[in-house]
N, C-alpha and C. Protein backbone atom coordinates (compact mmCIF):
# COMPACT_ATOMS: atom_id res chain seq x y z
N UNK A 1 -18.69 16.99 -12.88
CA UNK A 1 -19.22 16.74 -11.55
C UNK A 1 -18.82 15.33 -11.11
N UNK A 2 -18.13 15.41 -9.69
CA UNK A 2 -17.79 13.85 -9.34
C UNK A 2 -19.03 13.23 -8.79
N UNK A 3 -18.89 11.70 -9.14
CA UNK A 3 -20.05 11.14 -8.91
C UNK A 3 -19.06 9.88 -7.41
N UNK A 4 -20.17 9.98 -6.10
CA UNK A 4 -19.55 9.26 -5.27
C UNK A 4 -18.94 7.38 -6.22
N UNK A 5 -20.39 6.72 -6.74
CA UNK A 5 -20.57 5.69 -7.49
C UNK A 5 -19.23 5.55 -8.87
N UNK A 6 -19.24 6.72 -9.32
CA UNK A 6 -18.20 6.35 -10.35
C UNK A 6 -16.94 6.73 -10.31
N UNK A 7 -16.91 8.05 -9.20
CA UNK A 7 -14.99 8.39 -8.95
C UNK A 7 -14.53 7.64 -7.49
N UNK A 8 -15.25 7.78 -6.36
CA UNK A 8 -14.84 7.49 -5.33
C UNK A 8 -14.73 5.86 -5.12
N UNK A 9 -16.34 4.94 -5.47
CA UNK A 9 -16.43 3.49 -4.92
C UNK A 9 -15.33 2.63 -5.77
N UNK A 10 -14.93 3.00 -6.69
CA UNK A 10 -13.58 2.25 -8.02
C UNK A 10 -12.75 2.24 -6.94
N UNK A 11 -12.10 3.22 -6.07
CA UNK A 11 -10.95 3.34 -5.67
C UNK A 11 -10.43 2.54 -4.35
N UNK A 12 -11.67 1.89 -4.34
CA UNK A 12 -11.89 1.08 -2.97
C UNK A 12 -10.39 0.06 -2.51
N UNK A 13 -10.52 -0.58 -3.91
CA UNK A 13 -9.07 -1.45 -3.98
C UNK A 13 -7.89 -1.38 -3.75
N UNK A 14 -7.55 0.06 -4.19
CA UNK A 14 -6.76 0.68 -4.01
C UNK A 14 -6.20 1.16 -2.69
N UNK A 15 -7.11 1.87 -2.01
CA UNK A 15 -7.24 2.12 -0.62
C UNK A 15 -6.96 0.64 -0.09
N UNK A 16 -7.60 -0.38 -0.22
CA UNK A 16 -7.62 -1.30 0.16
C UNK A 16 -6.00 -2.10 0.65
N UNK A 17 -6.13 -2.05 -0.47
CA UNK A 17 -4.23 -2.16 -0.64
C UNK A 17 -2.74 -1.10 0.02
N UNK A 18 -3.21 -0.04 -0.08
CA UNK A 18 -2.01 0.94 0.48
C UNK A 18 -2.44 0.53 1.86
N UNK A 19 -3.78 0.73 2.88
CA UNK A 19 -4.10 0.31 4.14
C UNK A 19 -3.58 -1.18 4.84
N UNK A 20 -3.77 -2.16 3.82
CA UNK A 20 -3.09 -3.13 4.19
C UNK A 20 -1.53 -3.13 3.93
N UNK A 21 -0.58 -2.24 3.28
CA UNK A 21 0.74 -2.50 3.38
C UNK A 21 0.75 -1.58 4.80
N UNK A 22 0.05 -0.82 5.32
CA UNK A 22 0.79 -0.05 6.57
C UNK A 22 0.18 -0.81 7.41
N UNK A 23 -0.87 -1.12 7.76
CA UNK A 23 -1.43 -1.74 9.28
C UNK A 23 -0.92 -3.39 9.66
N UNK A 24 -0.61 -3.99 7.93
CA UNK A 24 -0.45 -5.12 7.82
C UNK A 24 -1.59 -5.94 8.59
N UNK A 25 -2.75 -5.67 8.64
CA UNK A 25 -3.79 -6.45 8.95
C UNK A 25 -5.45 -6.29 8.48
N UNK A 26 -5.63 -7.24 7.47
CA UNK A 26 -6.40 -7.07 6.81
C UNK A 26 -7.99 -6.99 6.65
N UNK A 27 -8.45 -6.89 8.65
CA UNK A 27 -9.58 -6.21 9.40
C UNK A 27 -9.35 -5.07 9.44
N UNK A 28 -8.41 -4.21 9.73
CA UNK A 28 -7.74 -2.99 10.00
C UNK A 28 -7.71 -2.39 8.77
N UNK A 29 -7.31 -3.21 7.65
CA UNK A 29 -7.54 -2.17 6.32
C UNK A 29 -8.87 -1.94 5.94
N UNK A 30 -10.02 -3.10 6.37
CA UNK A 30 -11.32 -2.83 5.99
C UNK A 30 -11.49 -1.90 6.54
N UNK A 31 -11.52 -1.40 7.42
CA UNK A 31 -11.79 -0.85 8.71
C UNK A 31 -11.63 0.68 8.20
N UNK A 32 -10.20 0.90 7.66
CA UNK A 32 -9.71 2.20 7.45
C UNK A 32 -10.13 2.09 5.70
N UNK A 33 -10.35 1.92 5.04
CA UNK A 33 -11.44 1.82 3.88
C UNK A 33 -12.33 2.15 4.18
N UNK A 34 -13.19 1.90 5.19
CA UNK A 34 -14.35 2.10 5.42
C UNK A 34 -14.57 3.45 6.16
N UNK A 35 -13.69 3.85 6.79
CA UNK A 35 -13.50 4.97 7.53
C UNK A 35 -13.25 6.31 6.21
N UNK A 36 -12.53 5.62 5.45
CA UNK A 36 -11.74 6.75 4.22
C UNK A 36 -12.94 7.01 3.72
N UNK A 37 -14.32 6.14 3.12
CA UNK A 37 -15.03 6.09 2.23
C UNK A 37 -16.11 7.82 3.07
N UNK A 38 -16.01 7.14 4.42
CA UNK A 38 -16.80 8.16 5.05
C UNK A 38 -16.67 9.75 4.88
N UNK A 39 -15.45 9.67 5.70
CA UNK A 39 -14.44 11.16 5.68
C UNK A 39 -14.77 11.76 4.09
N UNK A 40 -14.69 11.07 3.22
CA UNK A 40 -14.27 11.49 1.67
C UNK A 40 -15.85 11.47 1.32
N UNK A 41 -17.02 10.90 1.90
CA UNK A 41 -18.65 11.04 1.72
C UNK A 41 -18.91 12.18 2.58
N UNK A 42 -18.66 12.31 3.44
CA UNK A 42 -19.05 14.29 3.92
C UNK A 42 -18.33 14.90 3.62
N UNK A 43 -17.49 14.75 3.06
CA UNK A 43 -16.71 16.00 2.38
C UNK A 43 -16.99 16.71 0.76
N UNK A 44 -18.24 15.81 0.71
CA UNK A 44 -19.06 15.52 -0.83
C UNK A 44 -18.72 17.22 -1.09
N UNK A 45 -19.85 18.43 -0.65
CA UNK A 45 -19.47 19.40 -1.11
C UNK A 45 -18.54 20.66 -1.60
N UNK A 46 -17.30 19.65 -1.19
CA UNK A 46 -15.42 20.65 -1.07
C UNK A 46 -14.92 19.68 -2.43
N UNK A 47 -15.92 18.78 -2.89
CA UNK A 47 -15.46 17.93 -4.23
C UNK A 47 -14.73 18.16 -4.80
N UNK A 48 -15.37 19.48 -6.10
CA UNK A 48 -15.07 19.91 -6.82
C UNK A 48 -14.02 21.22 -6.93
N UNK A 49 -13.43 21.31 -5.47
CA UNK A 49 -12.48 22.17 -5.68
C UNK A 49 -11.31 21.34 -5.21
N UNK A 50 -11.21 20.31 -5.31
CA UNK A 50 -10.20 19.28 -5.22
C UNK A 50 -9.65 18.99 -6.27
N UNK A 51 -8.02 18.60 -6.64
CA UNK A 51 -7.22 18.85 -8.10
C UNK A 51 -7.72 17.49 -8.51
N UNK A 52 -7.36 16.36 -7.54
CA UNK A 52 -7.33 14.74 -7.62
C UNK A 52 -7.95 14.39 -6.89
N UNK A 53 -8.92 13.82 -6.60
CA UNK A 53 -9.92 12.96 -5.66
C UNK A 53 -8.97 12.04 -5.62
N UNK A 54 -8.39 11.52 -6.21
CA UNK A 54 -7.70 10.13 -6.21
C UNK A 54 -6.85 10.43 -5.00
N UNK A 55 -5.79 10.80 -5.27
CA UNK A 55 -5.07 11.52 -4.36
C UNK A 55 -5.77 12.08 -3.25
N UNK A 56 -6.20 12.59 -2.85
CA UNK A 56 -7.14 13.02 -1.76
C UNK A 56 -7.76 11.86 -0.94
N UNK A 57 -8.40 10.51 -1.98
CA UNK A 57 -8.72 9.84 -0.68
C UNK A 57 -7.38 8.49 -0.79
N UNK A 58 -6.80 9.04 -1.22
CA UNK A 58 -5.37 8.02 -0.87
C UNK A 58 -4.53 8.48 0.33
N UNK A 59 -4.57 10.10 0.30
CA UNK A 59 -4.11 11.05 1.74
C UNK A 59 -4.77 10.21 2.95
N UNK A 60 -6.05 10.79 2.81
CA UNK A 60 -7.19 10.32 3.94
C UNK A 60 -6.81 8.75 4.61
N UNK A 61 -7.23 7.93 3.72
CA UNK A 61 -6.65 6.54 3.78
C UNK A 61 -4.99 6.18 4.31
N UNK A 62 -4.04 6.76 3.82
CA UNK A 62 -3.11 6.80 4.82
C UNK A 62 -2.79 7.14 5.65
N UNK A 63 -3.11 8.53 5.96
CA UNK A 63 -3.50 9.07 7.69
C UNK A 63 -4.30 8.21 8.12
N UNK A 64 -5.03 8.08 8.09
CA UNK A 64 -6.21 6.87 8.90
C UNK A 64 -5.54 5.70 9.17
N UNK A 65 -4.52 5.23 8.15
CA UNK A 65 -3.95 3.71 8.28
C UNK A 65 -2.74 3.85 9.05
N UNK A 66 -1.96 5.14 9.53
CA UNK A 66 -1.08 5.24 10.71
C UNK A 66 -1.69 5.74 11.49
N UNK A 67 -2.50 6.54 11.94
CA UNK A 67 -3.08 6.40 13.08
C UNK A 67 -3.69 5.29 13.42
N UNK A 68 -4.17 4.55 13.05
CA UNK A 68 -4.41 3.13 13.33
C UNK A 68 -3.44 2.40 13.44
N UNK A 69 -2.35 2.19 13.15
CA UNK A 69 -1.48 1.96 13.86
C UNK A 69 -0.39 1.66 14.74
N UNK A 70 -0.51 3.27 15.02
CA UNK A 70 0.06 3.71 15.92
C UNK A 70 -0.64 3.43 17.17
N UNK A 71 -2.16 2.92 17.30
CA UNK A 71 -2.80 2.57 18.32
C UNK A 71 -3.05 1.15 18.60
N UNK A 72 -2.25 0.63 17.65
CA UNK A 72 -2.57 -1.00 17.62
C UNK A 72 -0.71 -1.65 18.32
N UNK A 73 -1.18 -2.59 19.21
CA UNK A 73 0.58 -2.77 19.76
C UNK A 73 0.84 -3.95 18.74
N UNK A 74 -0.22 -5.19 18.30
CA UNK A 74 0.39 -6.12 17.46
C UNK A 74 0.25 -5.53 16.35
N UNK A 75 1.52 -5.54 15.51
CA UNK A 75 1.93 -5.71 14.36
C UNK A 75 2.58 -6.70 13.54
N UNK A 76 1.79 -8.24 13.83
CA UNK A 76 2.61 -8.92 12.99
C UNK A 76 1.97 -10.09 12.36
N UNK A 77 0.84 -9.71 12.24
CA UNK A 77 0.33 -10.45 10.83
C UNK A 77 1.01 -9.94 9.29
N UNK A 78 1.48 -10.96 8.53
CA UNK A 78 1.70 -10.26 7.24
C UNK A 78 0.75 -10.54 5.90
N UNK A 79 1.50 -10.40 4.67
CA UNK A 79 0.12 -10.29 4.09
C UNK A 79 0.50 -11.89 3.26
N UNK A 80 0.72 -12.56 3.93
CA UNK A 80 0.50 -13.76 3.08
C UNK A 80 -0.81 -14.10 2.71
N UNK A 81 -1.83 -14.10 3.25
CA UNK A 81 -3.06 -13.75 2.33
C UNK A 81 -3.32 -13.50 1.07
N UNK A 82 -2.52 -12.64 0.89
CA UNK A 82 -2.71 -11.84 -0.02
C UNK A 82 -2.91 -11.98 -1.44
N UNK A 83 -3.55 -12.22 -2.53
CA UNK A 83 -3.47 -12.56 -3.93
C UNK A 83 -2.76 -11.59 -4.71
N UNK A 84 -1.43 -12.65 -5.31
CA UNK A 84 -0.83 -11.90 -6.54
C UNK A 84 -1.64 -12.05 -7.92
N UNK A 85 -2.05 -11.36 -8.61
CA UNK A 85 -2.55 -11.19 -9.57
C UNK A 85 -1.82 -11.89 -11.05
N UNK A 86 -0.27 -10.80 -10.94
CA UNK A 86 0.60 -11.02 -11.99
C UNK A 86 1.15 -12.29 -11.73
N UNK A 87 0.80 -13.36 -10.76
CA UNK A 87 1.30 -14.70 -10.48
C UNK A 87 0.82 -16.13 -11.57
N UNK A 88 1.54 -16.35 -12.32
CA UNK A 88 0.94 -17.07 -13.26
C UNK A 88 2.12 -17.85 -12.83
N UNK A 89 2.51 -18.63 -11.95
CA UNK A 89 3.01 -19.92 -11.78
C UNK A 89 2.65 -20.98 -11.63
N UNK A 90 0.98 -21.21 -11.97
CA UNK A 90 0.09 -22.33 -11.96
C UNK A 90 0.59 -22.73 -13.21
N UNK A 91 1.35 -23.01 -14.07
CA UNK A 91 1.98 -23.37 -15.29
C UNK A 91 3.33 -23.92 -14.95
N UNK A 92 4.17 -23.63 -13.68
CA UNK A 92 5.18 -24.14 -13.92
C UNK A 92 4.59 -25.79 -12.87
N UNK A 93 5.78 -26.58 -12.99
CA UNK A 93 5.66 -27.79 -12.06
C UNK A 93 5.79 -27.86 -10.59
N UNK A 94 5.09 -28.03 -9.69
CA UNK A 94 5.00 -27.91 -8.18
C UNK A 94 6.25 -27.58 -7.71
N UNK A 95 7.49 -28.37 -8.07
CA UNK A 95 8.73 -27.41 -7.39
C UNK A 95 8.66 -25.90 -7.54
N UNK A 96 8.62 -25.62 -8.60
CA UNK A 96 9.02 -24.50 -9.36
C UNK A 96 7.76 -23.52 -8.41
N UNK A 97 6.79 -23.93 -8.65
CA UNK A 97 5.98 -23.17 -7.82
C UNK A 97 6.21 -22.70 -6.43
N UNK A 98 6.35 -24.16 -5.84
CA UNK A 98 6.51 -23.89 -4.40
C UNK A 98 7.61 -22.77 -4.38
N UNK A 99 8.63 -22.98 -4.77
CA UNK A 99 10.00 -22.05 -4.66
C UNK A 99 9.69 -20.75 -4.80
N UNK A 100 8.77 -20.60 -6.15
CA UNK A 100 8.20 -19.21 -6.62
C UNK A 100 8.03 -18.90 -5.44
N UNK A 101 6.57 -19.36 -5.02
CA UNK A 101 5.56 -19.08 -3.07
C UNK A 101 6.45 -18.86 -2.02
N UNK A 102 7.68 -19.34 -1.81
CA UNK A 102 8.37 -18.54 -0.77
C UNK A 102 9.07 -18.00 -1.35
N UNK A 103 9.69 -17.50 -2.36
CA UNK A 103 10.14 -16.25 -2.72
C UNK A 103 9.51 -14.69 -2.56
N UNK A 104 8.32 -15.19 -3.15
CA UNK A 104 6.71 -13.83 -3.02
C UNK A 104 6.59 -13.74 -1.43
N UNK A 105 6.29 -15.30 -1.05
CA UNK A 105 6.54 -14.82 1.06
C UNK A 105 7.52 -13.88 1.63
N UNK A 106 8.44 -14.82 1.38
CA UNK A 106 9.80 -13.91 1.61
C UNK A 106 10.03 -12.44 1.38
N UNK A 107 9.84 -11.86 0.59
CA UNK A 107 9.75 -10.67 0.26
C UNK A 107 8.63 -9.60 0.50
N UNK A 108 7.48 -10.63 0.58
CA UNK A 108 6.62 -9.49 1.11
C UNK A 108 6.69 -9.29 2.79
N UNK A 109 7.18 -10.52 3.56
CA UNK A 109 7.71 -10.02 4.78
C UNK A 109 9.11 -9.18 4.83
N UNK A 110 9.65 -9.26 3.59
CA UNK A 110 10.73 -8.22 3.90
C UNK A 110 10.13 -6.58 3.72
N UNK A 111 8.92 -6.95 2.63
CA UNK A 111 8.81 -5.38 2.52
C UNK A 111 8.00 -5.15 4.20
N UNK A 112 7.21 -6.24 4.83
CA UNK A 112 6.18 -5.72 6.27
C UNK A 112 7.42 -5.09 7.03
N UNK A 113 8.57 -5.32 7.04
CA UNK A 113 9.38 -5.22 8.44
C UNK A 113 10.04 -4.19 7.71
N UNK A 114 10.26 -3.12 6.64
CA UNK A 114 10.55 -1.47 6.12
C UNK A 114 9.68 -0.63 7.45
N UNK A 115 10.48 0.26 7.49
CA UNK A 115 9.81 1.20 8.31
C UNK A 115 8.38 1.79 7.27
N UNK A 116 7.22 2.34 8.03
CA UNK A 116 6.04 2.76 7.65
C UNK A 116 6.71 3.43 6.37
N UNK A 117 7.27 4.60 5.96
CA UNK A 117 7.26 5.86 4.72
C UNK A 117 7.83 4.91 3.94
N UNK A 118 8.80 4.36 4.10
CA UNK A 118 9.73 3.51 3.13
C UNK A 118 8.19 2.43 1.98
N UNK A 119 7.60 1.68 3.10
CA UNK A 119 6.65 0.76 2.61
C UNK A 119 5.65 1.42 1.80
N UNK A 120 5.41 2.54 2.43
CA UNK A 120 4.07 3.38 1.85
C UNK A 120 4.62 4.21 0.33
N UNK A 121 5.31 4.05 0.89
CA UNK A 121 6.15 4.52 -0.82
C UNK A 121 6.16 3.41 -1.84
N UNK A 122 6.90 2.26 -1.35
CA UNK A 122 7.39 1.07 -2.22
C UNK A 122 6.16 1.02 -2.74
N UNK A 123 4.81 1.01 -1.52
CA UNK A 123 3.52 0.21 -2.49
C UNK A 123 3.02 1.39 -3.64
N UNK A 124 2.88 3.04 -2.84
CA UNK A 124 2.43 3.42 -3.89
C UNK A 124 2.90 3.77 -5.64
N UNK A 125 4.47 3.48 -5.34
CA UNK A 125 5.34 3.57 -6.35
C UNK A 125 4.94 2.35 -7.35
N UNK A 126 5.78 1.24 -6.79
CA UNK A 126 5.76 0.21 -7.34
C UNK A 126 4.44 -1.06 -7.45
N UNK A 127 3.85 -0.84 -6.67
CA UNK A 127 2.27 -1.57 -7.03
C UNK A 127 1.25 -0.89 -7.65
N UNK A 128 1.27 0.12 -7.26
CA UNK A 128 -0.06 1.75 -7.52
C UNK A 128 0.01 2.32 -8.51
N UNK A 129 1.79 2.34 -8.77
CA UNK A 129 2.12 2.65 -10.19
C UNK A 129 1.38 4.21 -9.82
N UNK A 130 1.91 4.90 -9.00
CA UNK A 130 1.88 6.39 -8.89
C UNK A 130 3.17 7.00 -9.40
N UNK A 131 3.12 8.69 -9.35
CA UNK A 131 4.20 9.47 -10.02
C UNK A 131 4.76 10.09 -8.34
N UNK A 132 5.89 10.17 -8.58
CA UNK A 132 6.97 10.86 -7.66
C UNK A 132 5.95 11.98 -6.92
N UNK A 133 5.76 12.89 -7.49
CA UNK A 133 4.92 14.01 -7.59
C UNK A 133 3.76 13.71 -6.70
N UNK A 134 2.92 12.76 -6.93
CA UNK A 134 1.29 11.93 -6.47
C UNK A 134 1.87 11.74 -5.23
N UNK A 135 3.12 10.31 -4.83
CA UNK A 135 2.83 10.14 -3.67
C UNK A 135 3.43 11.08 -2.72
N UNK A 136 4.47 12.11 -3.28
CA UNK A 136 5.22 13.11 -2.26
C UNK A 136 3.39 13.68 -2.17
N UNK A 137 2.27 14.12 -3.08
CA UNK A 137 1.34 15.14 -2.56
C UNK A 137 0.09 13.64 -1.34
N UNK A 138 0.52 12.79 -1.46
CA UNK A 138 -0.35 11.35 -1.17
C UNK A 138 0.73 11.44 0.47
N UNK A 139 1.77 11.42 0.74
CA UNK A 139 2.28 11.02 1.90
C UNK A 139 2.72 12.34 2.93
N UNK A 140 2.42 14.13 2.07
CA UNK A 140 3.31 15.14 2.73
C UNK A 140 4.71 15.09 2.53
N UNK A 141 5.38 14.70 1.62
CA UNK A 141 6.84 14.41 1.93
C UNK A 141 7.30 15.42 0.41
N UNK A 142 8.41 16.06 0.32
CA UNK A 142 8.90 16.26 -1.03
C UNK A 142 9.31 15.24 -1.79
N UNK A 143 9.37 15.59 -3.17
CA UNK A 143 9.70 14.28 -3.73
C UNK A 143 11.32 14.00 -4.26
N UNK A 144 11.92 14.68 -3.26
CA UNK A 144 13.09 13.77 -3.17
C UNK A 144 13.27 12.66 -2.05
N UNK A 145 12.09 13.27 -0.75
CA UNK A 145 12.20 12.16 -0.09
C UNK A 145 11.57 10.72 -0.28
N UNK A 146 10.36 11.15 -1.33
CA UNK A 146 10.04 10.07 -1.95
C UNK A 146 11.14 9.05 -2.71
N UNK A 147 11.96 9.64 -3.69
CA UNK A 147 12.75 9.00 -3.82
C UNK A 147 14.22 8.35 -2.93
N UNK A 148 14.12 8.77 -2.20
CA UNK A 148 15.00 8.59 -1.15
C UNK A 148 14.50 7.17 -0.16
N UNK A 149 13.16 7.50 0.15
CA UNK A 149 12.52 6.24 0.68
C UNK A 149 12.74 5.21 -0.24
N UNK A 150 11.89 5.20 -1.60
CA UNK A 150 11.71 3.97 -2.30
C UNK A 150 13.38 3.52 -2.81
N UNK A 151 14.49 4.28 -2.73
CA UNK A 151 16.18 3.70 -3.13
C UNK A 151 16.24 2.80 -1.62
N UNK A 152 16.10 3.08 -0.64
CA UNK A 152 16.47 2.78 0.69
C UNK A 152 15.19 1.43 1.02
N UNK A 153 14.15 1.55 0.67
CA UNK A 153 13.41 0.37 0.84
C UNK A 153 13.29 -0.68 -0.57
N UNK A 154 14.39 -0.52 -1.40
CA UNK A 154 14.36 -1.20 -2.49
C UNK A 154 16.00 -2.20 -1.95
N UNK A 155 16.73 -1.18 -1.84
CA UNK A 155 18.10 -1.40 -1.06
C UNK A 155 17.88 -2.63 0.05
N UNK A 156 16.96 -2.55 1.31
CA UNK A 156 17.13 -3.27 2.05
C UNK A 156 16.44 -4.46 1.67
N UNK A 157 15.27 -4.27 1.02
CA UNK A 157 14.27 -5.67 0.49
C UNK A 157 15.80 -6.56 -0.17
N UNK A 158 16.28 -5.81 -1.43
CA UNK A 158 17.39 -6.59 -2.14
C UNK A 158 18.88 -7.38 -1.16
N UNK A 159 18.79 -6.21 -0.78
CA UNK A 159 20.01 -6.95 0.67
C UNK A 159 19.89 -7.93 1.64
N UNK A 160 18.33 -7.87 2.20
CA UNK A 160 18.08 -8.57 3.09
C UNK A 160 17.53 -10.26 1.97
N UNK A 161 17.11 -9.98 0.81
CA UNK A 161 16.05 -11.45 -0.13
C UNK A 161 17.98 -11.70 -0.36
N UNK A 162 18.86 -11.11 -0.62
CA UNK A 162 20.70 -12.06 -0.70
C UNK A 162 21.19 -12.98 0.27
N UNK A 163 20.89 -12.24 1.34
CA UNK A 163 21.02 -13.00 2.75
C UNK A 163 20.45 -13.63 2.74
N UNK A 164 18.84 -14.41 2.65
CA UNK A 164 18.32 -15.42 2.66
C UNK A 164 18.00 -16.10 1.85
N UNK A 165 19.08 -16.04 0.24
CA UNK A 165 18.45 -16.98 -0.45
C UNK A 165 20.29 -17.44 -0.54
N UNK A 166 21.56 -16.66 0.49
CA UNK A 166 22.46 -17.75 0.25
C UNK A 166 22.93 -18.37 1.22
């Protein structure tokens, strides 16, 4: 039996995160978090005939986070905000750092400016650490187009971080 407290509220972060790579604004991801949590709380009794909750409110959460927007005209906050976790460059010496910090800038505005599927892929692939399979059933797409997105938004991040680091 799923419990809202122990399968659904964990996943918050998560949501949290795929919402902020599509809206790129990080009121807008609360927003659609908060919206997902709902949709996926009255839907309490269709629970248990669901394969993956996980998946299910990662669906929810990304529909919600392009329709949002698609209704929003600014798009251009990015996520410099944002905390890297795996960032342990508080060890190297302030150059080294700084350089690190616009490298991580740099690139995460290269991934904001990927078209929406491309990004929503990159994050759930490569941050989410999802399977081919998850985000083709997480985005509607087969999963060759999954892979097709994440070659093509790996492609341009790498092409475009050459161009600006020569």
């Amino acid at each position: 039996m799923l419990s809202f407290q122990h399968d659904i509220l964990p996943l918050k972060d998560r949501l949290y995160r795929l919402a902020l790579r599509i809206t790129l604004n990080p009121a807008e991801a609360e927003d659609v978090v908060q919206e997902t949590m709902i949709k996926v709380w009255n839907r309490r009794d269709s629970w248990n005939t669901i394969d993956n909750i996980e998946n299910y409110c990662l669906t929810i959460c990304r529909n919600l986070s392009v329709d949002k927007t698609r209704h929003l005209s600014n798009q251009t906050l990015s996520l410099e905000n944002e905390v890297d976790p795996s960032d342990d460059s508080h060890h190297a010496n302030p150059e080294t750092q700084a350089v690190q910090r616009d490298r991580v800038r740099l690139v995460r505005q290269l991934i904001n400016r990927l078209p929406e599927k491309q990004r929503s892929c990159m994050q759930l692939r490569d941050i989410e650490g999802k399977s081919y399979k998850d985000i083709a059933t997480i985005l509607g797409i087969s999963e060759e187009q999954v892979k097709v997105n994440i070659f093509r938004a790996r492609q341009t991040v790498k092409e475009q971080f050459k161009k600006f680091e020569e």
